[in-house]
Protein backbone atom coordinates (compact mmCIF):
# COMPACT_ATOMS: atom_id res chain seq x y z
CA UNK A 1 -6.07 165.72 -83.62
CA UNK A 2 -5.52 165.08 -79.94
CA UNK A 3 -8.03 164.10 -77.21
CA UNK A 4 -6.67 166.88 -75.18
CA UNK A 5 -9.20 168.86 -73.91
CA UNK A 6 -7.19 172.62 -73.77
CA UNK A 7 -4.47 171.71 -76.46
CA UNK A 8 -1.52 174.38 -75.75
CA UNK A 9 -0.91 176.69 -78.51
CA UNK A 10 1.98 176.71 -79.66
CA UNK A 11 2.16 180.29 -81.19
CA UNK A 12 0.91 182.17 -77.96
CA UNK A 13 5.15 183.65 -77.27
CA UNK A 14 4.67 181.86 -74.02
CA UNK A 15 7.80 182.24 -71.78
CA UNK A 16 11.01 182.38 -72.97
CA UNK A 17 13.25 179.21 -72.98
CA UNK A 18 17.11 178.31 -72.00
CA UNK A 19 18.93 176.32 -74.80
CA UNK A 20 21.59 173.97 -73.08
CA UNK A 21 23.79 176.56 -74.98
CA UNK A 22 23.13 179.48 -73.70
CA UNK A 23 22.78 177.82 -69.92
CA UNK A 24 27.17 178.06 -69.14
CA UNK A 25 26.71 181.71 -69.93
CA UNK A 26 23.91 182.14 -67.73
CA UNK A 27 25.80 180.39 -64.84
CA UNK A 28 29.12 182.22 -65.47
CA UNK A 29 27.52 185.77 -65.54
CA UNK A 30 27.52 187.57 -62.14
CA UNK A 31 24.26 187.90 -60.49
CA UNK A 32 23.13 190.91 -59.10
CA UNK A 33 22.48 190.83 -55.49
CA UNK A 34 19.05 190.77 -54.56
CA UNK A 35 17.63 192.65 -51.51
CA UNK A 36 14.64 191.30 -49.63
CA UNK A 37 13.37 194.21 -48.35
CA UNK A 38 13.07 195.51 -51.97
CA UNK A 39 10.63 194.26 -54.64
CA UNK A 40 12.05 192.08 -57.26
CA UNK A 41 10.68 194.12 -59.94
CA UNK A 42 10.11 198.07 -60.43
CA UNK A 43 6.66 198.12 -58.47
CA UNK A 44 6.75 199.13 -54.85
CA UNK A 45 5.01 197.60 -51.99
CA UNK A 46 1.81 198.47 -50.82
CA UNK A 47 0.52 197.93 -46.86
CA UNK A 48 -2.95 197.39 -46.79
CA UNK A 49 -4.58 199.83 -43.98
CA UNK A 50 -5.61 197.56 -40.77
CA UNK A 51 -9.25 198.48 -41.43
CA UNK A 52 -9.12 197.02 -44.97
CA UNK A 53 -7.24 193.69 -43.96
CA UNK A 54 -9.68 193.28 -41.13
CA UNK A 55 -12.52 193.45 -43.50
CA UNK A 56 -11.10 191.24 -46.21
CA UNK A 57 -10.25 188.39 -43.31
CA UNK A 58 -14.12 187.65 -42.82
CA UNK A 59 -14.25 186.76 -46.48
CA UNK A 60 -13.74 183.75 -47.58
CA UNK A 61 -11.73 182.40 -50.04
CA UNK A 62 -13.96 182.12 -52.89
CA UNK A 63 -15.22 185.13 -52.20
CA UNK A 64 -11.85 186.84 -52.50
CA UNK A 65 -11.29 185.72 -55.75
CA UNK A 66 -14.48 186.15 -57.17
CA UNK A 67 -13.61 190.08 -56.30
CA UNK A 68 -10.31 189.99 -57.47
């Protein structure tokens, strides 16, 4: 038994890995082009209302996460 004290699971279907065999594919497929002013994924950007941003800026740090 290790002396680690969080041992890492090995069964948990953590994030997918590259072989070095399927890496030349990966390199020789086109990319799509990415635009910056457009999420990377399917969600859509939210603006938080002045009022709101105002309030969470006299928070703290902590205190923002222990919200979140």
């Amino acid at each position: 038994m290790s002396n680690d004290p969080d041992p890492v699971d090995c069964s948990n279907n953590g994030p997918a890995l590259t072989t070095l065999d399927e890496l030349p594919e990966m390199l020789e497929s086109p990319k799509e082009e990415i635009d910056p002013d457009e999420p990377a994924d399917d969600h859509k950007r939210h603006q938080l209302e002045p009022h709101i941003t105002d309030e969470l800026s006299k928070l703290s740090f902590d205190k923002l996460c222990g919200r979140a």
